[in-house]
N, C-alpha and C. Protein backbone atom coordinates (compact mmCIF):
# COMPACT_ATOMS: atom_id res chain seq x y z
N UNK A 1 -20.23 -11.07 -56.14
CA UNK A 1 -21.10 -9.92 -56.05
C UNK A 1 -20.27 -8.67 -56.28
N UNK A 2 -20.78 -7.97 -57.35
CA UNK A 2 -19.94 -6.83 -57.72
C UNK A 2 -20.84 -5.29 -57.31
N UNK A 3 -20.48 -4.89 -56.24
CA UNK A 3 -21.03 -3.77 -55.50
C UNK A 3 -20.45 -2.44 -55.73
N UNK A 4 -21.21 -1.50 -56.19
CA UNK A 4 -21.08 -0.19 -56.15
C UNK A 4 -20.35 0.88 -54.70
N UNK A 5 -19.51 0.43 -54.27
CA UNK A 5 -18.66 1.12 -53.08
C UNK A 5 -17.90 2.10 -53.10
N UNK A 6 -18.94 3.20 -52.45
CA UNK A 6 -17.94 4.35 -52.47
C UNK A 6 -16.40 4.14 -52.07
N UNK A 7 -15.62 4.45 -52.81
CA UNK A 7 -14.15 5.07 -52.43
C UNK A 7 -13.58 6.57 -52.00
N UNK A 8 -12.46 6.46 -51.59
CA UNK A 8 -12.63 7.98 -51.35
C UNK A 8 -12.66 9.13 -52.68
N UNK A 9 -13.08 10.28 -51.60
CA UNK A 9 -13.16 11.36 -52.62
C UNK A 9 -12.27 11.62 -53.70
N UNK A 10 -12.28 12.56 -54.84
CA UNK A 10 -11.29 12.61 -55.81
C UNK A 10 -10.33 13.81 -55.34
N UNK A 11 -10.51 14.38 -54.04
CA UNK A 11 -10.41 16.02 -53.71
C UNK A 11 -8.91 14.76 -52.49
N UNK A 12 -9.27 13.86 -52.36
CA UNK A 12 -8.67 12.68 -50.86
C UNK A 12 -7.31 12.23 -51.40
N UNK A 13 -5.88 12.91 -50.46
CA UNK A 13 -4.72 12.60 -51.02
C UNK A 13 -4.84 11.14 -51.31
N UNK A 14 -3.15 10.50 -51.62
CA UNK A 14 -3.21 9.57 -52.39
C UNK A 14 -3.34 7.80 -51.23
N UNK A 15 -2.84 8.80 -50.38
CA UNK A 15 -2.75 7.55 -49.35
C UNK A 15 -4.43 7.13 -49.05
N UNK A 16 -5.29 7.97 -49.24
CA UNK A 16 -6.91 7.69 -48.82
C UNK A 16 -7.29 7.04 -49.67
N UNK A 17 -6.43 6.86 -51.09
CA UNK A 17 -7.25 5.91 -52.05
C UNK A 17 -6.84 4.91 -52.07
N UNK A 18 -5.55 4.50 -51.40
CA UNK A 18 -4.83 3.23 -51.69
C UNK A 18 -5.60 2.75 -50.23
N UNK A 19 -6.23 3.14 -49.33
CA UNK A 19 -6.78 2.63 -48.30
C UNK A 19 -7.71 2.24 -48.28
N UNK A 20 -8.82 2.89 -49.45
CA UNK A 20 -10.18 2.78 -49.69
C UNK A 20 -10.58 1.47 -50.71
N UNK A 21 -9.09 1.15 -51.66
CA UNK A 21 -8.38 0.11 -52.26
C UNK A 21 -8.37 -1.35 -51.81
N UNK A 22 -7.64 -0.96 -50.92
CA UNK A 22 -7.10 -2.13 -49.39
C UNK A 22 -8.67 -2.62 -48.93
N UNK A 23 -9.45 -1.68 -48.37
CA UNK A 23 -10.74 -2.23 -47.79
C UNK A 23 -11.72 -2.27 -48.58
N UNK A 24 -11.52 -2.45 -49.67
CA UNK A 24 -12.89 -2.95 -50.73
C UNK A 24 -13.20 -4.05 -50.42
N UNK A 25 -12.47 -5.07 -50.68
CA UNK A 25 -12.26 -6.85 -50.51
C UNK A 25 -12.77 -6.37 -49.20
N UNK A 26 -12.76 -6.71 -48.21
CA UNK A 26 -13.34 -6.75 -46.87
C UNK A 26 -14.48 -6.40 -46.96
N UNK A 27 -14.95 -4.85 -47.87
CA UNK A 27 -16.37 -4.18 -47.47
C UNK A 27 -17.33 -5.50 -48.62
N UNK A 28 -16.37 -6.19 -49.30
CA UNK A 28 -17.46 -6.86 -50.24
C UNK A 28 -18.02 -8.02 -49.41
N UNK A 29 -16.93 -8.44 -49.22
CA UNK A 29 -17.23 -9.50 -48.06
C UNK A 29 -18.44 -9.93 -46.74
N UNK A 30 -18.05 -8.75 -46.16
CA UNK A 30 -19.21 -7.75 -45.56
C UNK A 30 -20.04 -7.65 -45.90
N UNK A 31 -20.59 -7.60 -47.34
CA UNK A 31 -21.98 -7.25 -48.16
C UNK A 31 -22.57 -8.55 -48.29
N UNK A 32 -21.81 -9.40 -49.03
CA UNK A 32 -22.22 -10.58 -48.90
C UNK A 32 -22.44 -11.32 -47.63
N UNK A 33 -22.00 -11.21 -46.45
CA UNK A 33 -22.60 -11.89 -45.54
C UNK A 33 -24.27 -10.54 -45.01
N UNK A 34 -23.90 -9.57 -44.85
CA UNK A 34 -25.06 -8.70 -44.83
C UNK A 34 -26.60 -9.60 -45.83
N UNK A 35 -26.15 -9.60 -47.08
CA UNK A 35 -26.97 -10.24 -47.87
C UNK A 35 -27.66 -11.89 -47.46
N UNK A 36 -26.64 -12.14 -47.12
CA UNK A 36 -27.28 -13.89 -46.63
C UNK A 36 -27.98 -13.51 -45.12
N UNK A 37 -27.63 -12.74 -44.14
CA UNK A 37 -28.31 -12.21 -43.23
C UNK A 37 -29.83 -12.13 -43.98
N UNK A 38 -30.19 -11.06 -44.20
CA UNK A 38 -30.99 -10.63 -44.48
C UNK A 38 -31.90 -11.84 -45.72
N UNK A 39 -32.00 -12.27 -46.01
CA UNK A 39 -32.19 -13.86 -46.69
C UNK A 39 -33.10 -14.68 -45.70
N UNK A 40 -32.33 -14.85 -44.73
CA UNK A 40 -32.40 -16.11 -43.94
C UNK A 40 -33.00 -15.37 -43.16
N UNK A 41 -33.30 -13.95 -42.96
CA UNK A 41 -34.17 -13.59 -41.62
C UNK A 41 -35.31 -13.57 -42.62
N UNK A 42 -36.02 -13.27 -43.87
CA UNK A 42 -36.77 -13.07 -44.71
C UNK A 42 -37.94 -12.30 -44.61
N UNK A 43 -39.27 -12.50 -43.93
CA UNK A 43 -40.32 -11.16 -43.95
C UNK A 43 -39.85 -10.20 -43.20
N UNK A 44 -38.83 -10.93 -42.00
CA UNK A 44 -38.75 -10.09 -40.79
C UNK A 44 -37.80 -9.09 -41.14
N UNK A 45 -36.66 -9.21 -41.87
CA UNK A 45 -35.68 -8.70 -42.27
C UNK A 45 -34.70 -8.15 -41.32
N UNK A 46 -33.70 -7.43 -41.37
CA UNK A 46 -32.72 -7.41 -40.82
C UNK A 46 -31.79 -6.07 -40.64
N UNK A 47 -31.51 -5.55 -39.11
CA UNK A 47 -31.15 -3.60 -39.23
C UNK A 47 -29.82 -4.21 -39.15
N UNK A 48 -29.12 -3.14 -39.52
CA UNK A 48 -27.57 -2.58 -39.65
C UNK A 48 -26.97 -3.19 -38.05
N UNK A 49 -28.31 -3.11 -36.68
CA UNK A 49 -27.60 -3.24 -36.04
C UNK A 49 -27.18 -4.99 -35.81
N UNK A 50 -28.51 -5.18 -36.01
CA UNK A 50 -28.84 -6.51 -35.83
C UNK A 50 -27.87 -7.50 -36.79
N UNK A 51 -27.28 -7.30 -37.63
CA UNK A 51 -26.51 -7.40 -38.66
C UNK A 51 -24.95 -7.33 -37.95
N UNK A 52 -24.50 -6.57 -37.54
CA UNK A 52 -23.13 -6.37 -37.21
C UNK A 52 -23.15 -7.21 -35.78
N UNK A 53 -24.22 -7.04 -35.25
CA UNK A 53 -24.38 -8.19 -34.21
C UNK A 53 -23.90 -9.85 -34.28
N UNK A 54 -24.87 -9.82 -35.42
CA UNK A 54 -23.99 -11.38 -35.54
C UNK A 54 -23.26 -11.61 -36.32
N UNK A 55 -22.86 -10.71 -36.83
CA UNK A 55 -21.25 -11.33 -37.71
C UNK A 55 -20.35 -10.26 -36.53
N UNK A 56 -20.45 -10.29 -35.39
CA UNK A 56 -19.59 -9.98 -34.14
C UNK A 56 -18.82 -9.14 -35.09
N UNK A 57 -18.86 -7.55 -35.89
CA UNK A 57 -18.32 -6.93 -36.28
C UNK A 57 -19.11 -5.71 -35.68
N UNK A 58 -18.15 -4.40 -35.93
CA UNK A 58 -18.54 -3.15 -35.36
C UNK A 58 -19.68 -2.64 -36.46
N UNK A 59 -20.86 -1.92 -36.05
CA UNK A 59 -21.66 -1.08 -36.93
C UNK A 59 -21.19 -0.67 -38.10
N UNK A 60 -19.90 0.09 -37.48
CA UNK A 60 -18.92 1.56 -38.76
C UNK A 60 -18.49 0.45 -39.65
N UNK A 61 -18.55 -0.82 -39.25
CA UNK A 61 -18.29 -1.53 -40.77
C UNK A 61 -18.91 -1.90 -42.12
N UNK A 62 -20.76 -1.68 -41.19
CA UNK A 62 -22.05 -2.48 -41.75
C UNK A 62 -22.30 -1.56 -42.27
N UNK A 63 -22.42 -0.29 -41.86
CA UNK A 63 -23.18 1.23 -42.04
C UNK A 63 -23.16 1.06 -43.75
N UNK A 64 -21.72 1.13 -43.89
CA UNK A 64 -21.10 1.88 -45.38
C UNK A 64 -21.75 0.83 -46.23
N UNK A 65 -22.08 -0.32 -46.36
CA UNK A 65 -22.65 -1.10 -47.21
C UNK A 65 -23.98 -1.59 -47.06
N UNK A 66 -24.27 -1.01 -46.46
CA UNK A 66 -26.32 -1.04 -46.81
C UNK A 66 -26.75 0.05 -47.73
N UNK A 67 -26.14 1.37 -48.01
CA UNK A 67 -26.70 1.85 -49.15
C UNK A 67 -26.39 1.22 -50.72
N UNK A 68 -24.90 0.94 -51.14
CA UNK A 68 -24.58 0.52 -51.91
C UNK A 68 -25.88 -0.65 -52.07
N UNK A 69 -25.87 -1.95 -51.48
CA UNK A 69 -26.38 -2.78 -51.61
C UNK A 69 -28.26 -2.68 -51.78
N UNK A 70 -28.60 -1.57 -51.48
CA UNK A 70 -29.71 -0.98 -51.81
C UNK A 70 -29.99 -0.80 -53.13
N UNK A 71 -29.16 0.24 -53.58
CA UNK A 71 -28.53 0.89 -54.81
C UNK A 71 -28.22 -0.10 -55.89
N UNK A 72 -28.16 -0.86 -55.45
CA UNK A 72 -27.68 -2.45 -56.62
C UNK A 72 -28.54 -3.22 -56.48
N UNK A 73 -29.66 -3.21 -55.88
CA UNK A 73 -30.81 -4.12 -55.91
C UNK A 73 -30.54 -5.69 -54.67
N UNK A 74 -29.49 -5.54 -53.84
CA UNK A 74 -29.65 -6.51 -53.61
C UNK A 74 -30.53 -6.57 -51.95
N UNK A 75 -30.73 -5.61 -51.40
CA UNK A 75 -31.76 -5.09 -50.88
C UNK A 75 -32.80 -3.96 -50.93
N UNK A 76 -33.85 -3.88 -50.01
CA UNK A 76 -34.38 -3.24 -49.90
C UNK A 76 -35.29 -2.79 -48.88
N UNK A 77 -35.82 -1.27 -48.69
CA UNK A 77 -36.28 -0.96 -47.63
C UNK A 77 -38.08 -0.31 -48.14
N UNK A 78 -38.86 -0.75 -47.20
CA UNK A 78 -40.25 -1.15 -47.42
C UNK A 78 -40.63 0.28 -47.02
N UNK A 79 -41.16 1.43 -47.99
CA UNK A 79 -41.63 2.89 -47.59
C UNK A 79 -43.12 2.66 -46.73
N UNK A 80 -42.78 3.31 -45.79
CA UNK A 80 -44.93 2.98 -45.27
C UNK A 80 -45.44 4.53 -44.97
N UNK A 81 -44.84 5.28 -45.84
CA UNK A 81 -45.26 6.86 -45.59
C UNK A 81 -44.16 8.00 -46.48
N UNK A 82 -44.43 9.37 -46.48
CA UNK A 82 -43.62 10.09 -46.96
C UNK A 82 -43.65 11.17 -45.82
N UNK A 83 -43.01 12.09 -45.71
CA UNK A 83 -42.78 13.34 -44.45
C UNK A 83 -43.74 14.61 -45.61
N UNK A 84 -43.73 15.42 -45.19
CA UNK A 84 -44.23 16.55 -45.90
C UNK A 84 -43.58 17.02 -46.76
N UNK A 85 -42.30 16.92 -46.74
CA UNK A 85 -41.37 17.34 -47.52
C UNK A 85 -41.11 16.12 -48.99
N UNK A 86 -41.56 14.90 -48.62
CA UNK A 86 -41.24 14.51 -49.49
C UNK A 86 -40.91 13.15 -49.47
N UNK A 87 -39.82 13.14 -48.58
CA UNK A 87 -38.67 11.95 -48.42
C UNK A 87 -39.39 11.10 -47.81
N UNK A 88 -39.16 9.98 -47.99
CA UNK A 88 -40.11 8.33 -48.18
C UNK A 88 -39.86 8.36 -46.36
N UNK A 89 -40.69 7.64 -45.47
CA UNK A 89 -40.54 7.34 -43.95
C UNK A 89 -40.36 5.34 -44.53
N UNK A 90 -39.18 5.33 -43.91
CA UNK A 90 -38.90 3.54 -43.69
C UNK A 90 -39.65 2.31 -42.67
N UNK A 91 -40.33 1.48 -42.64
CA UNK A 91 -40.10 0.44 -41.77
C UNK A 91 -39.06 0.44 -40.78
N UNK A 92 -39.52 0.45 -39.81
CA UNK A 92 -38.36 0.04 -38.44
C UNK A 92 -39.01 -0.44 -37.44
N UNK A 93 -37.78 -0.95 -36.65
CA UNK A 93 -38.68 -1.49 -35.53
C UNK A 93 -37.78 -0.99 -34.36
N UNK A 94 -37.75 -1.11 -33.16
CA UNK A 94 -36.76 -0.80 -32.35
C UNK A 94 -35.69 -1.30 -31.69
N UNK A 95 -34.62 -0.77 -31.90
CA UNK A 95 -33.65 -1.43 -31.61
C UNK A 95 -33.20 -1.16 -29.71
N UNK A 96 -33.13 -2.70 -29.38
CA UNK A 96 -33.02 -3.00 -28.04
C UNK A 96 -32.26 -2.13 -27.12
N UNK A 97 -31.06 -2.08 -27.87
CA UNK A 97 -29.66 -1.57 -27.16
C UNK A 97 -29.91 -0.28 -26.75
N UNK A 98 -30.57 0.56 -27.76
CA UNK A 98 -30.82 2.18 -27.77
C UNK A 98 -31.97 2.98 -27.13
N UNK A 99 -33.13 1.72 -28.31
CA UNK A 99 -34.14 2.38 -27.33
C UNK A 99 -34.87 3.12 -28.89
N UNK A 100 -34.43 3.06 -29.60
CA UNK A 100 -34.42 4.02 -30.84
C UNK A 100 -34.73 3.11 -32.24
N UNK A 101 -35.90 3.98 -32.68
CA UNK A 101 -36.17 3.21 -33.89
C UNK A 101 -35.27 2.59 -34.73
N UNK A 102 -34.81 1.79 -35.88
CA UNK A 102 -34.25 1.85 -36.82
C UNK A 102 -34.35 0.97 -38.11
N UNK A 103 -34.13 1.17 -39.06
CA UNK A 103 -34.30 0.94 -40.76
C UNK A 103 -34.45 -0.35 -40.33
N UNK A 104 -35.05 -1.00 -41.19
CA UNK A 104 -35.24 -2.78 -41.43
C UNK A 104 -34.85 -2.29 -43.34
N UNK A 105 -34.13 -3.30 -43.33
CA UNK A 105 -33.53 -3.40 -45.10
C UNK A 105 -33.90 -5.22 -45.11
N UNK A 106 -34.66 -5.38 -46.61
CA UNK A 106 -34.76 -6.59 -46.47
C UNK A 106 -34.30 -7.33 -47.66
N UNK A 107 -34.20 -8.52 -48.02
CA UNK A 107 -33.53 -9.37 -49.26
C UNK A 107 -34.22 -8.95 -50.36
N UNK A 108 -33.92 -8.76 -51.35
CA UNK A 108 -35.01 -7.86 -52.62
C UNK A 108 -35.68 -9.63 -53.22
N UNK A 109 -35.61 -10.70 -52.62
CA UNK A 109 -36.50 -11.53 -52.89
C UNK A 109 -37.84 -11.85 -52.38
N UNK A 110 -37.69 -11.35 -51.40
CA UNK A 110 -38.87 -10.87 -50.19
C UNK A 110 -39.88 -9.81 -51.20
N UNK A 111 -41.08 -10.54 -51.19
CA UNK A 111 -42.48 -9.21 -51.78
C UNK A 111 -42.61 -8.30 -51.16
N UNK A 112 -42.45 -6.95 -51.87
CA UNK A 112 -42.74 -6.26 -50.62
C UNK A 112 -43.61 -6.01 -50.00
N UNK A 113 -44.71 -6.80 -50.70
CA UNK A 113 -46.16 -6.76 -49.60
C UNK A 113 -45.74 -7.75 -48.91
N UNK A 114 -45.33 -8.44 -48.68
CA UNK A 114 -44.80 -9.78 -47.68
C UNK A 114 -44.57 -8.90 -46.31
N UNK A 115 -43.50 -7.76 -46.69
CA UNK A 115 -42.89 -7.26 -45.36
C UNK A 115 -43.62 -6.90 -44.46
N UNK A 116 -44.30 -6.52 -44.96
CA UNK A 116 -45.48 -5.79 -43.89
C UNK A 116 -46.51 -4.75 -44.28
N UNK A 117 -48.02 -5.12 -43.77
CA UNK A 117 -48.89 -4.08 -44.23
C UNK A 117 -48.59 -2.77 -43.69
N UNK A 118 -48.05 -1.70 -45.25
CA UNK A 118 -47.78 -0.51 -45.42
C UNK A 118 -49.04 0.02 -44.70
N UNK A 119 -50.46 0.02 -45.11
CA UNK A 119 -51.64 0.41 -44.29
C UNK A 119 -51.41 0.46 -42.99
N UNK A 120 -50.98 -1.06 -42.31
CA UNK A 120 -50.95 -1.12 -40.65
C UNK A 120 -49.92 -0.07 -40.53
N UNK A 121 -48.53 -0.14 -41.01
CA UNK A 121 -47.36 0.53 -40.36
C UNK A 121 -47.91 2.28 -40.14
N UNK A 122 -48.29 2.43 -41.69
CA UNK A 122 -49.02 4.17 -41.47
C UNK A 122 -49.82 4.27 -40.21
N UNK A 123 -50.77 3.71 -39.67
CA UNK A 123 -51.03 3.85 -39.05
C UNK A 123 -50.40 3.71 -37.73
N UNK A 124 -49.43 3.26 -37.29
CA UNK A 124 -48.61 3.02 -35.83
C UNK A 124 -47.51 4.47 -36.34
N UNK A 125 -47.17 5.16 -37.60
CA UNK A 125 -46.72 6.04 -37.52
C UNK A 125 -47.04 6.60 -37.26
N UNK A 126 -48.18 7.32 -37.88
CA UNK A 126 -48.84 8.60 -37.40
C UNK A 126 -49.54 8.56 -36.08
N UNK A 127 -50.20 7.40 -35.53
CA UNK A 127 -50.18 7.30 -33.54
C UNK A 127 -49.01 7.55 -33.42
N UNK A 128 -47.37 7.81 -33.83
CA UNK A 128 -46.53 7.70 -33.40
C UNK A 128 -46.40 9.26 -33.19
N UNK A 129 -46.73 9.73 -34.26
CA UNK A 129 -46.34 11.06 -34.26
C UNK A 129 -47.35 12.10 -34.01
N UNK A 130 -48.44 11.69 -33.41
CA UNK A 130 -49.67 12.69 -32.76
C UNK A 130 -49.32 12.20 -31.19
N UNK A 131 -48.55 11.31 -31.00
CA UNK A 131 -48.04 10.91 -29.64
C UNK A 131 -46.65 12.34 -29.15
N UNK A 132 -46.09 12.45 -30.49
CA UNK A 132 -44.74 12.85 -29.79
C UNK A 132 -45.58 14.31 -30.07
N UNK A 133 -45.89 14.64 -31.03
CA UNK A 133 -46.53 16.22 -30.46
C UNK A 133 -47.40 16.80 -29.02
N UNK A 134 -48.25 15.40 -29.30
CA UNK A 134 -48.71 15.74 -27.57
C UNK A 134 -47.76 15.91 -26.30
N UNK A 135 -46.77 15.39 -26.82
CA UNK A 135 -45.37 14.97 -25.57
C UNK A 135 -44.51 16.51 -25.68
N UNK A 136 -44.64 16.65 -26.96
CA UNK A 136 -43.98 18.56 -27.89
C UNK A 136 -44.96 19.46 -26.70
N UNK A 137 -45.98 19.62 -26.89
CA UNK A 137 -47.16 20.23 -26.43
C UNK A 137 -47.33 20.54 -25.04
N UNK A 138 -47.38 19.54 -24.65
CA UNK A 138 -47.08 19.06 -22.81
C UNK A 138 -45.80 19.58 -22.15
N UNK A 139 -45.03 19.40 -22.76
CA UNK A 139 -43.49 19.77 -22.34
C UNK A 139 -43.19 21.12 -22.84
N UNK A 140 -43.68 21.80 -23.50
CA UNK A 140 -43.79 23.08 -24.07
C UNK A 140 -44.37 23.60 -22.80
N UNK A 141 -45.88 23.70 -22.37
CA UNK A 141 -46.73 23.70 -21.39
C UNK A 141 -45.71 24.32 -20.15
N UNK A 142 -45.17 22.90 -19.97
CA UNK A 142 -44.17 22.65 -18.16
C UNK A 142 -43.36 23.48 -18.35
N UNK A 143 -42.84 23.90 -19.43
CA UNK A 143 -41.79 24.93 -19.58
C UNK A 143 -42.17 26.46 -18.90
N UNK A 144 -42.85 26.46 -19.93
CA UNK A 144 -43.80 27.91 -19.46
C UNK A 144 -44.23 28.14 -18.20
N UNK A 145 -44.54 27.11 -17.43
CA UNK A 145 -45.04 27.30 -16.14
C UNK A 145 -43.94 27.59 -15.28
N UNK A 146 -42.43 27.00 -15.59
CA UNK A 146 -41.69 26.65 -14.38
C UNK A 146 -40.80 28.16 -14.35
């Protein structure tokens, strides 16, 4: 698997490139098990965290190779909305540890109607987000009073 991986900057003395060099082989490595992850979990697909979880590696390792591997087709992430501005809103689900939403990236063999009805998800977004304004609203409120 030949992956698009950032290296360092061109502005990054010389020692940052012979390092960025050194950890290619590893970050590919990394991609490829990321990739069979995400495979074998299939509609459900698979977060960055959930990912570094079981290949018992740190996040800051997984992070850097889920865009590349996006970017090269060998995953992908299921849009179920756009913001006002523009930029696509992702599939997520919540991650245990945090408490906090996050990205689901899935095997680009997976349909992406397979992943999940975009219809249903819009809708648990936007309850999501007439929820947190009311919570904006309310807490705005208590402010003022106290």
């Amino acid at each position: 698997m030949k992956l698009n991986l950032k290296g360092a900057r061109t502005t990054d003395p010389h020692t940052s490139h012979e390092s960025a060099e050194e950890n290619r082989e590893q970050s590919e490595t990394i991609a490829e098990r990321v990739v069979d992850l995400a495979l074998a979990a299939g509609n459900d697909g698979i977060t960055s965290y959930e990912a570094a979880s079981r290949l018992n590696i740190n996040i800051i390792s997984v992070s850097p190779v889920i865009k590349p591997l996006i970017d090269d087709g060998f995953l992908f992430r299921h849009v179920i909305g756009h913001k006002p501005s523009g930029r696509e809103i992702y599939q997520t689900r919540i991650n245990p540890d945090s408490g906090q939403p996050v990205t689901i990236n899935f095997h680009h063999t997976i349909k992406k109607k397979d992943a999940v009805s975009a219809e249903s998800l819009q809708t648990t977004a936007t309850a999501r987000t007439e929820r947190r304004r009311r919570e904006r609203r309310q807490g705005g409120d208590r402010r003022k009073s106290r």
